[in-house]
C-alpha atoms as a PDB file:
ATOM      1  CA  UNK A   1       0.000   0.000   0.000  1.00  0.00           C
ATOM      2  CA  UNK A   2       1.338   3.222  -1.026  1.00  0.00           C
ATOM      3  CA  UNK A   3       1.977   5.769   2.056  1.00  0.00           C
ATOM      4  CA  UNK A   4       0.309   9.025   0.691  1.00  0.00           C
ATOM      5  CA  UNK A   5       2.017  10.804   3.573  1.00  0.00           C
ATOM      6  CA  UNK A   6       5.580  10.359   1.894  1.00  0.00           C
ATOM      7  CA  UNK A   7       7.257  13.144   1.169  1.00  0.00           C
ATOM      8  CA  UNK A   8       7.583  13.176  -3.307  1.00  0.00           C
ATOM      9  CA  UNK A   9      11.123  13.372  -4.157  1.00  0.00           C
ATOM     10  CA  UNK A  10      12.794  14.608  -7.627  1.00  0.00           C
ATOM     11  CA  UNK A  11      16.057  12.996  -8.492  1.00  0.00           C
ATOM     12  CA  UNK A  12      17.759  16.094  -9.674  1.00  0.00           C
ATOM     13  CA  UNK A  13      19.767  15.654 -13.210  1.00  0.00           C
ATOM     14  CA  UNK A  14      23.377  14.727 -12.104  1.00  0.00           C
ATOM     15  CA  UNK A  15      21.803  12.433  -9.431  1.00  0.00           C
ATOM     16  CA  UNK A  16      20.811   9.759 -12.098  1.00  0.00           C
ATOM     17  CA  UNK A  17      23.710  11.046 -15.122  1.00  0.00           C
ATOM     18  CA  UNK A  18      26.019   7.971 -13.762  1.00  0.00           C
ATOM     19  CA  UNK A  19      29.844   8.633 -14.706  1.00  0.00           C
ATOM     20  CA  UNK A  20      29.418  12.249 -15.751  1.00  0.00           C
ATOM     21  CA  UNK A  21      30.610  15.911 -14.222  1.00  0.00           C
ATOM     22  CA  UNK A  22      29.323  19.601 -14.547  1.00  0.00           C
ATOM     23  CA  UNK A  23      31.835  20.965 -17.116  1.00  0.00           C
ATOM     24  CA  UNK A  24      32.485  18.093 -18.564  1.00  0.00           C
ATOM     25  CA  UNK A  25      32.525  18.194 -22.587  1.00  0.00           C
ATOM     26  CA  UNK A  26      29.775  16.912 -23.195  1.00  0.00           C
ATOM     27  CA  UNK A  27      27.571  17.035 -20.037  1.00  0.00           C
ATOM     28  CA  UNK A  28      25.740  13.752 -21.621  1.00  0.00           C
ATOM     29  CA  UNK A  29      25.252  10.778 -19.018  1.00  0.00           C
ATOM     30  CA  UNK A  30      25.886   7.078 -20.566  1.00  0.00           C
ATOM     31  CA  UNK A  31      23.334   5.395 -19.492  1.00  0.00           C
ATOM     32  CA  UNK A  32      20.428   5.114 -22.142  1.00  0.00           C
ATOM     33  CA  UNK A  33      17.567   7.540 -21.423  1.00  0.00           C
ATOM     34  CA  UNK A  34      15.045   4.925 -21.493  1.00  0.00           C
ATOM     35  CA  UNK A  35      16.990   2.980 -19.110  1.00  0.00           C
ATOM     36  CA  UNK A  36      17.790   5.821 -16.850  1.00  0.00           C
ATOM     37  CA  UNK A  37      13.646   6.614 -16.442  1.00  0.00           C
ATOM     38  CA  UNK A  38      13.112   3.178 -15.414  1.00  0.00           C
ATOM     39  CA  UNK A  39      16.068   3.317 -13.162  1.00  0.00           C
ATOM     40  CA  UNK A  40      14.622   6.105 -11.302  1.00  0.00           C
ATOM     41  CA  UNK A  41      10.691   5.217 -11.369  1.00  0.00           C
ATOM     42  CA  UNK A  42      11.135   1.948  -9.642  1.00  0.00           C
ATOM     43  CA  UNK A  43      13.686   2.864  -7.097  1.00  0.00           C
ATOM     44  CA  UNK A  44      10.779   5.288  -5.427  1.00  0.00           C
ATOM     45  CA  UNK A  45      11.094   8.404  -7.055  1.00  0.00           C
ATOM     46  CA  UNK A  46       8.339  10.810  -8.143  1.00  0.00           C
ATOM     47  CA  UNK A  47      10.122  12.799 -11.150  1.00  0.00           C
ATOM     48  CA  UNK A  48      13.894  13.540 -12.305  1.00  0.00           C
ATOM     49  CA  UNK A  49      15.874  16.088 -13.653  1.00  0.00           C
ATOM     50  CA  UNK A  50      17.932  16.058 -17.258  1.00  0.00           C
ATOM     51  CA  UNK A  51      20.420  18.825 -18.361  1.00  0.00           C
ATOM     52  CA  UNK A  52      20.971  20.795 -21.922  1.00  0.00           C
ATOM     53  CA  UNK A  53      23.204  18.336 -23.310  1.00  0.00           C
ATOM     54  CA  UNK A  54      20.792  15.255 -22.376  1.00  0.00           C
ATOM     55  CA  UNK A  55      18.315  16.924 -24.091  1.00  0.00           C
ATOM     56  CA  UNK A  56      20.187  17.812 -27.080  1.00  0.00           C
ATOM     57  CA  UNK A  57      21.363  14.406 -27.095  1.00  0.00           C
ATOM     58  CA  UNK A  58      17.629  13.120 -26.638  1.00  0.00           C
ATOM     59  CA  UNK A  59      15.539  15.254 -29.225  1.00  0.00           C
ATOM     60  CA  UNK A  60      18.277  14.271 -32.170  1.00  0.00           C
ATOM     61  CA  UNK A  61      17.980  10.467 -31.089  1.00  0.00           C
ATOM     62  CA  UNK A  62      14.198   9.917 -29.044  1.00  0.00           C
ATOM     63  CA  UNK A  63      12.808  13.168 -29.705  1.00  0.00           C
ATOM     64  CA  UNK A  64      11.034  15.073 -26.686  1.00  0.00           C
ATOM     65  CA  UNK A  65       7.559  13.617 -27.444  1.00  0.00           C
ATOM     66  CA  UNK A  66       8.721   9.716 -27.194  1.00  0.00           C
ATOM     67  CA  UNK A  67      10.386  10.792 -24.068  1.00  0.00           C
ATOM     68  CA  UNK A  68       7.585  12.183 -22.474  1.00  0.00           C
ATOM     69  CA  UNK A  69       5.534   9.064 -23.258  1.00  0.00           C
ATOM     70  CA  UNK A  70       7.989   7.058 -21.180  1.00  0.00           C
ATOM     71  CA  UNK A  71       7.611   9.513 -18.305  1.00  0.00           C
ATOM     72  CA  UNK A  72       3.823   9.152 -18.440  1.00  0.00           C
ATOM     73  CA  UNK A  73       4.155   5.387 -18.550  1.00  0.00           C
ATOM     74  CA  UNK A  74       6.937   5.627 -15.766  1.00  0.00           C
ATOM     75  CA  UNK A  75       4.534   7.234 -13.652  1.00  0.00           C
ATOM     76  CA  UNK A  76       7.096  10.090 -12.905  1.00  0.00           C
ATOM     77  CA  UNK A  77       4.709  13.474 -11.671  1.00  0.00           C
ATOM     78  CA  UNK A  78       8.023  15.722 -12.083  1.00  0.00           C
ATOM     79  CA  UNK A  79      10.324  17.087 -14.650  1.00  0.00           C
ATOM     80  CA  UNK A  80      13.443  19.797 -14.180  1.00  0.00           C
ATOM     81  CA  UNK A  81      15.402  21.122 -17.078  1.00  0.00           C
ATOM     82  CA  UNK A  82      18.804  22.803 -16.516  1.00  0.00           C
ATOM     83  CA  UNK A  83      20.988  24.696 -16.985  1.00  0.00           C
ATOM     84  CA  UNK A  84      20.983  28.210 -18.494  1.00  0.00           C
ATOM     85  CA  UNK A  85      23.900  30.821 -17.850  1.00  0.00           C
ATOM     86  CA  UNK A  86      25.398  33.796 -20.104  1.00  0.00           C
ATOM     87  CA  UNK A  87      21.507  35.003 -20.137  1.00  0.00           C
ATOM     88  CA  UNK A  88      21.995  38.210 -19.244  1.00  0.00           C
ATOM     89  CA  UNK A  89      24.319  39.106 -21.692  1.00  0.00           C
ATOM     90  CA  UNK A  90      22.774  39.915 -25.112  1.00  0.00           C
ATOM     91  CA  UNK A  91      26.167  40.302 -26.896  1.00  0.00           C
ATOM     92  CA  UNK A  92      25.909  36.125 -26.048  1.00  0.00           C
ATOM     93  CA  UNK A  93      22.996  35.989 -27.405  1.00  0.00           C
ATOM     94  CA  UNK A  94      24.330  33.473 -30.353  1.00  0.00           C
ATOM     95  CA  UNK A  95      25.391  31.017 -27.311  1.00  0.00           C
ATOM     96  CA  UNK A  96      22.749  31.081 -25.132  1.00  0.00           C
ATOM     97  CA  UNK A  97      19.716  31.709 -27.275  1.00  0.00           C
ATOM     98  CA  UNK A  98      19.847  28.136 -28.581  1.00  0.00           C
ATOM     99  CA  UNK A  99      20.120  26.574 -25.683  1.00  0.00           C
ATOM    100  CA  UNK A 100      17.424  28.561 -23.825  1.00  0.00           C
ATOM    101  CA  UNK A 101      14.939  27.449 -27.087  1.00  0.00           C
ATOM    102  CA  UNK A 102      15.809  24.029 -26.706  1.00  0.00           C
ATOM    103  CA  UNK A 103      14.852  24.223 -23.027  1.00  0.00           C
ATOM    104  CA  UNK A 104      11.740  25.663 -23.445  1.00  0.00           C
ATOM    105  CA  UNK A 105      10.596  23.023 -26.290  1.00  0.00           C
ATOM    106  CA  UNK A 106      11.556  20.681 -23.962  1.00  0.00           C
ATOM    107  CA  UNK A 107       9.686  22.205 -20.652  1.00  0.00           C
ATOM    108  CA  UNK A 108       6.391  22.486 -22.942  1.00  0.00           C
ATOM    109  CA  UNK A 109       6.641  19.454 -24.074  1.00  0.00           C
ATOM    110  CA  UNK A 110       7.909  17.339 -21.336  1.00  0.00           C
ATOM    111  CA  UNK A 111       5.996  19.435 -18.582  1.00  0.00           C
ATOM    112  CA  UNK A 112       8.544  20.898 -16.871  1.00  0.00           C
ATOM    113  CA  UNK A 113       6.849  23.575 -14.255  1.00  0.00           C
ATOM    114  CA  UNK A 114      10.509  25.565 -14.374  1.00  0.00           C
ATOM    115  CA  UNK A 115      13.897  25.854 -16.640  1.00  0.00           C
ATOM    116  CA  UNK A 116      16.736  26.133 -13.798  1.00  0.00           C
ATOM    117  CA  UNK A 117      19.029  29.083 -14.754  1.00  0.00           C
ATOM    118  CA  UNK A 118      22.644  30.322 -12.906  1.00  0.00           C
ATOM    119  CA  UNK A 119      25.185  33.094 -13.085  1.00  0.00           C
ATOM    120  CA  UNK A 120      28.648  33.167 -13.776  1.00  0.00           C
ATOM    121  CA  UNK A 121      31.261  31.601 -11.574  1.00  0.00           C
ATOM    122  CA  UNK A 122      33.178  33.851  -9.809  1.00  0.00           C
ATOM    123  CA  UNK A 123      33.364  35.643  -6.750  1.00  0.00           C
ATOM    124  CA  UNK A 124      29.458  37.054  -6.032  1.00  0.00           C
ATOM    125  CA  UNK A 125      28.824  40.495  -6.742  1.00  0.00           C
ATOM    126  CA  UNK A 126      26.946  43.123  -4.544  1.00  0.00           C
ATOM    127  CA  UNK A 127      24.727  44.818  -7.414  1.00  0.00           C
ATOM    128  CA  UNK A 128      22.572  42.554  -8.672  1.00  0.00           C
ATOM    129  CA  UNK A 129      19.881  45.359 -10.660  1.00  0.00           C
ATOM    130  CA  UNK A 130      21.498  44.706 -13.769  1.00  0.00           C
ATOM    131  CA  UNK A 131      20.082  41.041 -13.810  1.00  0.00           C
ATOM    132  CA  UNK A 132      16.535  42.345 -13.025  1.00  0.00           C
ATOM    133  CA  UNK A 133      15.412  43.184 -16.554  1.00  0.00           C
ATOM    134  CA  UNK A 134      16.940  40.094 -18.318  1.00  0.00           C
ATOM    135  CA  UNK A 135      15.348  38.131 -15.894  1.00  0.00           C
ATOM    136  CA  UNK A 136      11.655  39.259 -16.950  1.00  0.00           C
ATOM    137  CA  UNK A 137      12.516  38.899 -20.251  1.00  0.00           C
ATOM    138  CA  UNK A 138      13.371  35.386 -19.635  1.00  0.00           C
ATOM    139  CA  UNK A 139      10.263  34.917 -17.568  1.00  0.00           C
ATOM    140  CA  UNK A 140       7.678  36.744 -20.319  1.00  0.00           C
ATOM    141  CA  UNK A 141       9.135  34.436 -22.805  1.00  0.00           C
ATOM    142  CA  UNK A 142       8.834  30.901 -20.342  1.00  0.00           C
ATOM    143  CA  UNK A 143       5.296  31.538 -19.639  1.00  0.00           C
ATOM    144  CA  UNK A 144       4.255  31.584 -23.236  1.00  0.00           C
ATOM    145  CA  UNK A 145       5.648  28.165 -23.522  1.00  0.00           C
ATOM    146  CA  UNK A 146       3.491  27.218 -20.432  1.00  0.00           C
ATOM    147  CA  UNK A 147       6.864  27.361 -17.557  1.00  0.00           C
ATOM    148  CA  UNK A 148       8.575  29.241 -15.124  1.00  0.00           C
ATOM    149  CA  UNK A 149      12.186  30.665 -14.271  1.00  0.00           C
ATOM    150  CA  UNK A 150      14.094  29.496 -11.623  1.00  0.00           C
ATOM    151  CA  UNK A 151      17.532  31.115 -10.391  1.00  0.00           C
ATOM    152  CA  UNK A 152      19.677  29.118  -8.475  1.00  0.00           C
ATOM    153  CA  UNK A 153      22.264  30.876  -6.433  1.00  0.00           C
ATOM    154  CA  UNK A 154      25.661  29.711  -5.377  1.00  0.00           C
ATOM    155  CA  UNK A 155      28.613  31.199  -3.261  1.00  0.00           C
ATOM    156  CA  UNK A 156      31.030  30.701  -6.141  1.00  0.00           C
ATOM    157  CA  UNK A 157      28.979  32.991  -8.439  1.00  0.00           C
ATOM    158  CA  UNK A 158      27.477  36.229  -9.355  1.00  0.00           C
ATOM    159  CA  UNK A 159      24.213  35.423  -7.227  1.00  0.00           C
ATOM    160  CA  UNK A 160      26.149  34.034  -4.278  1.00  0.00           C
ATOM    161  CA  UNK A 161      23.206  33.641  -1.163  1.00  0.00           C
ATOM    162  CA  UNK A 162      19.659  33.108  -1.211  1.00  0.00           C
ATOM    163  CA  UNK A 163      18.902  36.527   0.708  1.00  0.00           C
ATOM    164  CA  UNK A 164      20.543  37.994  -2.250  1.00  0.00           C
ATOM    165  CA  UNK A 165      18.555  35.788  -4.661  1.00  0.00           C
ATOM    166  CA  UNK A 166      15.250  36.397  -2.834  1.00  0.00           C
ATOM    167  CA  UNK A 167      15.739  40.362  -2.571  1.00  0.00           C
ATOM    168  CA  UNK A 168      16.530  40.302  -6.320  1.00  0.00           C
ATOM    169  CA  UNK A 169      13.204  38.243  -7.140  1.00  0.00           C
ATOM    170  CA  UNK A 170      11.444  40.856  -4.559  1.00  0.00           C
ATOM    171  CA  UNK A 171      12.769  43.031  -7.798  1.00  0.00           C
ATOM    172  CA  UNK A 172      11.840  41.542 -10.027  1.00  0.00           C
ATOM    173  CA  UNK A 173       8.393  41.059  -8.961  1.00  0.00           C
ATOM    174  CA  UNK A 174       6.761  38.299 -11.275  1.00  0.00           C
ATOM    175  CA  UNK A 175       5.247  35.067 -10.153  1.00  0.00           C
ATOM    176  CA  UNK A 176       6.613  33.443 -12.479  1.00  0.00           C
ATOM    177  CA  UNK A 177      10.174  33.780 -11.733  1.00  0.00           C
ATOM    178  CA  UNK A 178      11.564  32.311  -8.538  1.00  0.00           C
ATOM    179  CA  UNK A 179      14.313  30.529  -6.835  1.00  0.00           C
ATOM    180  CA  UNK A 180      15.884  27.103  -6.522  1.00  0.00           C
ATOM    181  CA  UNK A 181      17.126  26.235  -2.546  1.00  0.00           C
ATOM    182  CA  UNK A 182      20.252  23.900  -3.012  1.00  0.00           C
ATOM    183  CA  UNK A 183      20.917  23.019   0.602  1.00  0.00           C
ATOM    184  CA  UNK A 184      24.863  22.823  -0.078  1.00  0.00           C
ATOM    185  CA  UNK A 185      25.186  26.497  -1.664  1.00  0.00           C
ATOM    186  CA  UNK A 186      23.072  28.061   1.698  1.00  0.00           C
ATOM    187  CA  UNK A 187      25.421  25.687   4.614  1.00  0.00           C
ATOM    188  CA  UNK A 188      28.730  26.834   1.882  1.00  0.00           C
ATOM    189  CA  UNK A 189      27.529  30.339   1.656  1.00  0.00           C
ATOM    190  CA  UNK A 190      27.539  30.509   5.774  1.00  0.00           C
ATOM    191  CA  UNK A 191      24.063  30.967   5.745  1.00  0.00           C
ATOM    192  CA  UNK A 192      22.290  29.799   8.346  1.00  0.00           C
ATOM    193  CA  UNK A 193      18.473  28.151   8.994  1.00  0.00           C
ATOM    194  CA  UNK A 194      17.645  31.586  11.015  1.00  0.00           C
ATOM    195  CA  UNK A 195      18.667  33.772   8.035  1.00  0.00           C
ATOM    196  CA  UNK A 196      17.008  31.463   5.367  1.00  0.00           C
ATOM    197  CA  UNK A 197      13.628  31.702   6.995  1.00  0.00           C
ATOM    198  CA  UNK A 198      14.231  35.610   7.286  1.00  0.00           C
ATOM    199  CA  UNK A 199      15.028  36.118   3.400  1.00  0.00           C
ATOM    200  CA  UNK A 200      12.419  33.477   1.437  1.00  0.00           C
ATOM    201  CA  UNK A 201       8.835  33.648   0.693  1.00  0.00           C
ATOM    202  CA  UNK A 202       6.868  30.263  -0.033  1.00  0.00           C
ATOM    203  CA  UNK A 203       6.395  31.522  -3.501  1.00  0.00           C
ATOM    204  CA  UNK A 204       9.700  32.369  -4.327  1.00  0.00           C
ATOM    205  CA  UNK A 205      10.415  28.587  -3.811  1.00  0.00           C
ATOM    206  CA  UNK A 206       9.921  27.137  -7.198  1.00  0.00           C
ATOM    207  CA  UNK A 207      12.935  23.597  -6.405  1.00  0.00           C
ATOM    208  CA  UNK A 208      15.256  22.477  -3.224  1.00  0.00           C
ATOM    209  CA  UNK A 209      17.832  20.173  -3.645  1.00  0.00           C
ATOM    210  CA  UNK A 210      18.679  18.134  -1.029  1.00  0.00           C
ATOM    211  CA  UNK A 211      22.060  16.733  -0.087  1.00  0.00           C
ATOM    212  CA  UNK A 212      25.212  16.841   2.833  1.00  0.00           C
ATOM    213  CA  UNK A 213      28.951  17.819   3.217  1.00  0.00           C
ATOM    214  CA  UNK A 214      31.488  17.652   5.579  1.00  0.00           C
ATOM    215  CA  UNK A 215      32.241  20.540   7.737  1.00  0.00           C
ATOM    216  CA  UNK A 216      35.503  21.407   5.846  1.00  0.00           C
ATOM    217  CA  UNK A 217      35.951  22.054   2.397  1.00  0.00           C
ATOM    218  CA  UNK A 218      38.042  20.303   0.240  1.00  0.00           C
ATOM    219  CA  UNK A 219      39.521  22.106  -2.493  1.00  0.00           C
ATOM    220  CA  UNK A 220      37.944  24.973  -4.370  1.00  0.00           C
ATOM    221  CA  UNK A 221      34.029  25.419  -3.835  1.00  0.00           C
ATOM    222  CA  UNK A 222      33.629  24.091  -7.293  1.00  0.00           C
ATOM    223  CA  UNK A 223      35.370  21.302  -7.024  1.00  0.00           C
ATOM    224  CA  UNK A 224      33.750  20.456  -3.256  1.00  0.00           C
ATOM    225  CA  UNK A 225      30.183  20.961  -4.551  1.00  0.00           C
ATOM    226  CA  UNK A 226      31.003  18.898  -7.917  1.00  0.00           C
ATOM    227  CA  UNK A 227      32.838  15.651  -6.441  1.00  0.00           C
ATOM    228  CA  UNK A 228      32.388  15.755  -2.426  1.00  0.00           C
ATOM    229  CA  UNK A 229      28.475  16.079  -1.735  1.00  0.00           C
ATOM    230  CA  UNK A 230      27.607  13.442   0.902  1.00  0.00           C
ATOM    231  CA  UNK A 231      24.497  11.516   1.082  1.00  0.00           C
ATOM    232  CA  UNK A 232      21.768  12.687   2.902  1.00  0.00           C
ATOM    233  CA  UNK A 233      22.347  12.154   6.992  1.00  0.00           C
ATOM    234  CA  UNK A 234      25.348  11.162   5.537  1.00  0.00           C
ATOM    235  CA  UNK A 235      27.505  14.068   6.108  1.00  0.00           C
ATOM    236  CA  UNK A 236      27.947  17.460   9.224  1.00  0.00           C
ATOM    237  CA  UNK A 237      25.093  19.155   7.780  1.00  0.00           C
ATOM    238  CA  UNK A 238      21.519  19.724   9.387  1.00  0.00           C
ATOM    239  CA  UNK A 239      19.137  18.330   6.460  1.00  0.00           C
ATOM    240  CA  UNK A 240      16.673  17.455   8.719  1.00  0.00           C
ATOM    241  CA  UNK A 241      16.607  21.240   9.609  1.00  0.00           C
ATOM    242  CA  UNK A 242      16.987  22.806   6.322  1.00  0.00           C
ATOM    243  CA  UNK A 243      13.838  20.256   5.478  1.00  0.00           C
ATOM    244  CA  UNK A 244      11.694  21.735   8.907  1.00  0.00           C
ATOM    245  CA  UNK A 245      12.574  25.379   8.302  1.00  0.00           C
ATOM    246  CA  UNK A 246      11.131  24.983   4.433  1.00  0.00           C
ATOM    247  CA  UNK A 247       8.077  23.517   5.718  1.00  0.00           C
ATOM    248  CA  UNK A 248       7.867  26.539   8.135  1.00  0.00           C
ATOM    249  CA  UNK A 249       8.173  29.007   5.821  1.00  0.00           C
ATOM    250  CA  UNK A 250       5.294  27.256   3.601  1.00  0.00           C
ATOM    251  CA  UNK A 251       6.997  24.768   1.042  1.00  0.00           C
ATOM    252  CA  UNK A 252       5.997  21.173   1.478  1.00  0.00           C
ATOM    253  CA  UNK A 253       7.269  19.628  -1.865  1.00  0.00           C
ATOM    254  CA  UNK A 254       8.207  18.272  -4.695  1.00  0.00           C
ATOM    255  CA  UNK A 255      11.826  17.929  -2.961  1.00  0.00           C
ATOM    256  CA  UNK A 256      14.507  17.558  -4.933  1.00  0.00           C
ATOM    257  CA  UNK A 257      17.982  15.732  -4.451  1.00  0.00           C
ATOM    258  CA  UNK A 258      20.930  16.061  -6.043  1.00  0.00           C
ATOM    259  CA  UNK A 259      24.196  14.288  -5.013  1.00  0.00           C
ATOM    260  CA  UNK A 260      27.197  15.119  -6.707  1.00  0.00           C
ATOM    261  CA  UNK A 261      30.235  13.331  -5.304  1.00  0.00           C
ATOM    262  CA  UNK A 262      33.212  11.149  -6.996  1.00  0.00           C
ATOM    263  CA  UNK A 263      31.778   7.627  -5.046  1.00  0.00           C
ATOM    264  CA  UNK A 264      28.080   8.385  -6.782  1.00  0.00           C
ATOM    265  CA  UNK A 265      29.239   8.897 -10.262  1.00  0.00           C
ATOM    266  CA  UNK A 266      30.776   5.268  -9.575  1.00  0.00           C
ATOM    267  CA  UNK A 267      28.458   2.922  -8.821  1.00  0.00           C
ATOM    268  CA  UNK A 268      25.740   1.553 -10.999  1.00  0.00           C
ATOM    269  CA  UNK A 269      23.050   4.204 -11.677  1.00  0.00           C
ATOM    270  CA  UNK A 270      20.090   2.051 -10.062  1.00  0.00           C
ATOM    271  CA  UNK A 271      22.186   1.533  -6.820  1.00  0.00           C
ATOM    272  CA  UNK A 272      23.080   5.059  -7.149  1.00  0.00           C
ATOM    273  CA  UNK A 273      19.346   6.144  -6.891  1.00  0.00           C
ATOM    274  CA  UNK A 274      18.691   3.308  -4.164  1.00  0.00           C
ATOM    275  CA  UNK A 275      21.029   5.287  -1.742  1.00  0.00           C
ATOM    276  CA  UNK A 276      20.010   8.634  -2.745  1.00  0.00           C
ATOM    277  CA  UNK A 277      16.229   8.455  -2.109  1.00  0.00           C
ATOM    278  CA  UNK A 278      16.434   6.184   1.207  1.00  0.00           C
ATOM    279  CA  UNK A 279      18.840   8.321   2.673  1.00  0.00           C
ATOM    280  CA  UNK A 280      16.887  11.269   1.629  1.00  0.00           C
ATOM    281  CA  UNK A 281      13.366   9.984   2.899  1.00  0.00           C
ATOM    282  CA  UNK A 282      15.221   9.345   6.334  1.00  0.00           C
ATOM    283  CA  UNK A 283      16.298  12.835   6.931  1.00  0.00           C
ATOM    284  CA  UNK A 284      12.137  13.901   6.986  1.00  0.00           C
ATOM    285  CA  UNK A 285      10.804  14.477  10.080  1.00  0.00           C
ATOM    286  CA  UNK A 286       8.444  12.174  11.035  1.00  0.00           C
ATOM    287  CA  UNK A 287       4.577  13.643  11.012  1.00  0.00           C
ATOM    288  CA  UNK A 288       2.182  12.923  14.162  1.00  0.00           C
ATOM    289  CA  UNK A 289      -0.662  10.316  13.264  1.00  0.00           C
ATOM    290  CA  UNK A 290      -3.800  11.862  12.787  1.00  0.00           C
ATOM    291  CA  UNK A 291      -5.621  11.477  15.900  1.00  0.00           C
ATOM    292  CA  UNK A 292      -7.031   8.180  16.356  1.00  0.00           C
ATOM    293  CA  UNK A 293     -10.245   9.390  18.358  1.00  0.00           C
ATOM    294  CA  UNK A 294     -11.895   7.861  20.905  1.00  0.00           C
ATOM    295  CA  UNK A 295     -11.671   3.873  20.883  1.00  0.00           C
ATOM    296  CA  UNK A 296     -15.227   3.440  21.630  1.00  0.00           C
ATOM    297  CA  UNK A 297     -16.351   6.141  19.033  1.00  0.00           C
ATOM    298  CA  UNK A 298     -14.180   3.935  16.351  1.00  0.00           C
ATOM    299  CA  UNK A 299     -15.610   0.753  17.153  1.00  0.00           C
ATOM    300  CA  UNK A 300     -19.657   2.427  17.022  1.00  0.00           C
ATOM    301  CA  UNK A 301     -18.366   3.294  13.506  1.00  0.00           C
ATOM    302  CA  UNK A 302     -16.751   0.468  12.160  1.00  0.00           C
ATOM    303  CA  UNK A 303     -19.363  -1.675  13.931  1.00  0.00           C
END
């Protein structure tokens, strides 16, 4: 019997890609898309994530409409697409333009409620206005193709914390553009649960990502978030707390996880996705039982 009280989790992109790395050339995973959605549907998960060059790699082979009958059969409820950078830039416009099109055919058509965009890597800057504009431009043009935006910050670029990211989609001021909460870019960014439940609104929340780390980093942030993310409960990190001050703020779901660590990449993709969503599950509090009643009145009704 299924427990409709279980928390639906997304198995973000790199979390089912197998023996691939953000910046590698490609960014394509090896393991068959068909195979990879039937990895993830029956090892518990509710919807996954795939990046640009899965995509591109899937609409010259597949095409987006054979894919999303497999999802549909799968039984998956969620779909991410990622990753969009240089957006803000129109004298880029001949790089970015054609990825951001292929995202949004595949959002429309696969059902993807957002297409994740980032900034540049670097150190993160304290004027953030310039982004506001490009941002509803972006946003204007997702909605006509039925999505959303969603800006993920991180402390190794241009939008480095979530306050920042939250004051800048105060800014820009459309419902349809909002934020993805990676749990390792707030704990590396130094910010704490406190802070977080100071900065967000429940709308702003369009993803979270789920994962742990160590307390110290190990080599550049880059390199930490891209080969030493722990598993769930795994790691130094409160997940359990991150998870309890989301609900408090007003998010309850779909959660994502994304693990990103040299040991993941390495084992099979199905055990991969075992790990990942029972270790995740774990870290949820556990929710009272609805109140059984009085005894006597339960036995009058079920006679």
């Amino acid at each position: 019997m299924t427990d409709t009280h279980a928390p639906e989790l997304v198995a973000s992109c790199w979390t089912s890609a197998g023996a691939v790395a953000p910046l590698q050339v490609p960014e394509t995973s090896p393991v068959p898309i068909a195979d990879r959605v039937e990895a993830i549907a029956s090892t518990g998960w509710s919807g996954f994530g795939l990046a640009h060059d899965d995509l591109a790699a899937v609409r010259s082979t597949l095409g987006f409409p054979a894919l999303r009958s497999l999802i549909d059969d799968a039984g998956l409820r969620h779909v991410e697409v990622e990753l969009l950078t240089g957006w803000w830039d129109e004298s880029l416009s001949h790089e970015w333009r054609p990825q951001f099109d292929l995202l949004l055919e595949a959002a429309e058509t696969l059902g993807a409620k957002f297409i994740k965009v980032g900034t540049a890597m670097g150190k993160p800057l304290d004027e953030l206005d310039f982004l506001v504009d490009p941002l509803r431009r972006l946003t204007a043009e997702a909605a006509l193709r039925g999505t959303r935006i969603a800006l993920e910050p991180m402390p190794f670029s241009m939008v480095g914390t979530v306050p920042a990211a939250a004051d800048l989609m105060r800014k820009v001021n459309m419902t349809g553009c909002g934020l993805v909460v990676d749990y390792w870019h707030v704990f590396r960014a130094g910010t704490t649960l406190d802070e977080l439940a100071g900065s967000l609104d429940a709308g702003q929340i369009f993803g979270v990502e789920l994962n742990d780390a160590d307390a110290d980093i190990r080599g550049s942030l880059f390199e930490d978030t891209r080969d030493n993310r722990r598993l769930c409960g795994q790691g130094d990190q409160d997940v359990t707390g991150f998870i309890k001050t989301l609900k408090s703020i007003g998010f309850n779901g779909p959660w994502g996880v994304e693990i990103l660590s040299k040991e993941h990449r390495a084992l099979p993709v199905r055990e991969a996705l075992e790990s990942a969503h029972e270790t995740a599950l774990a870290c949820f509090p556990t929710e009272p039982a609805p109140d059984a009643g009085n005894p006597a009145d339960n036995a009058a009704i079920t006679g």
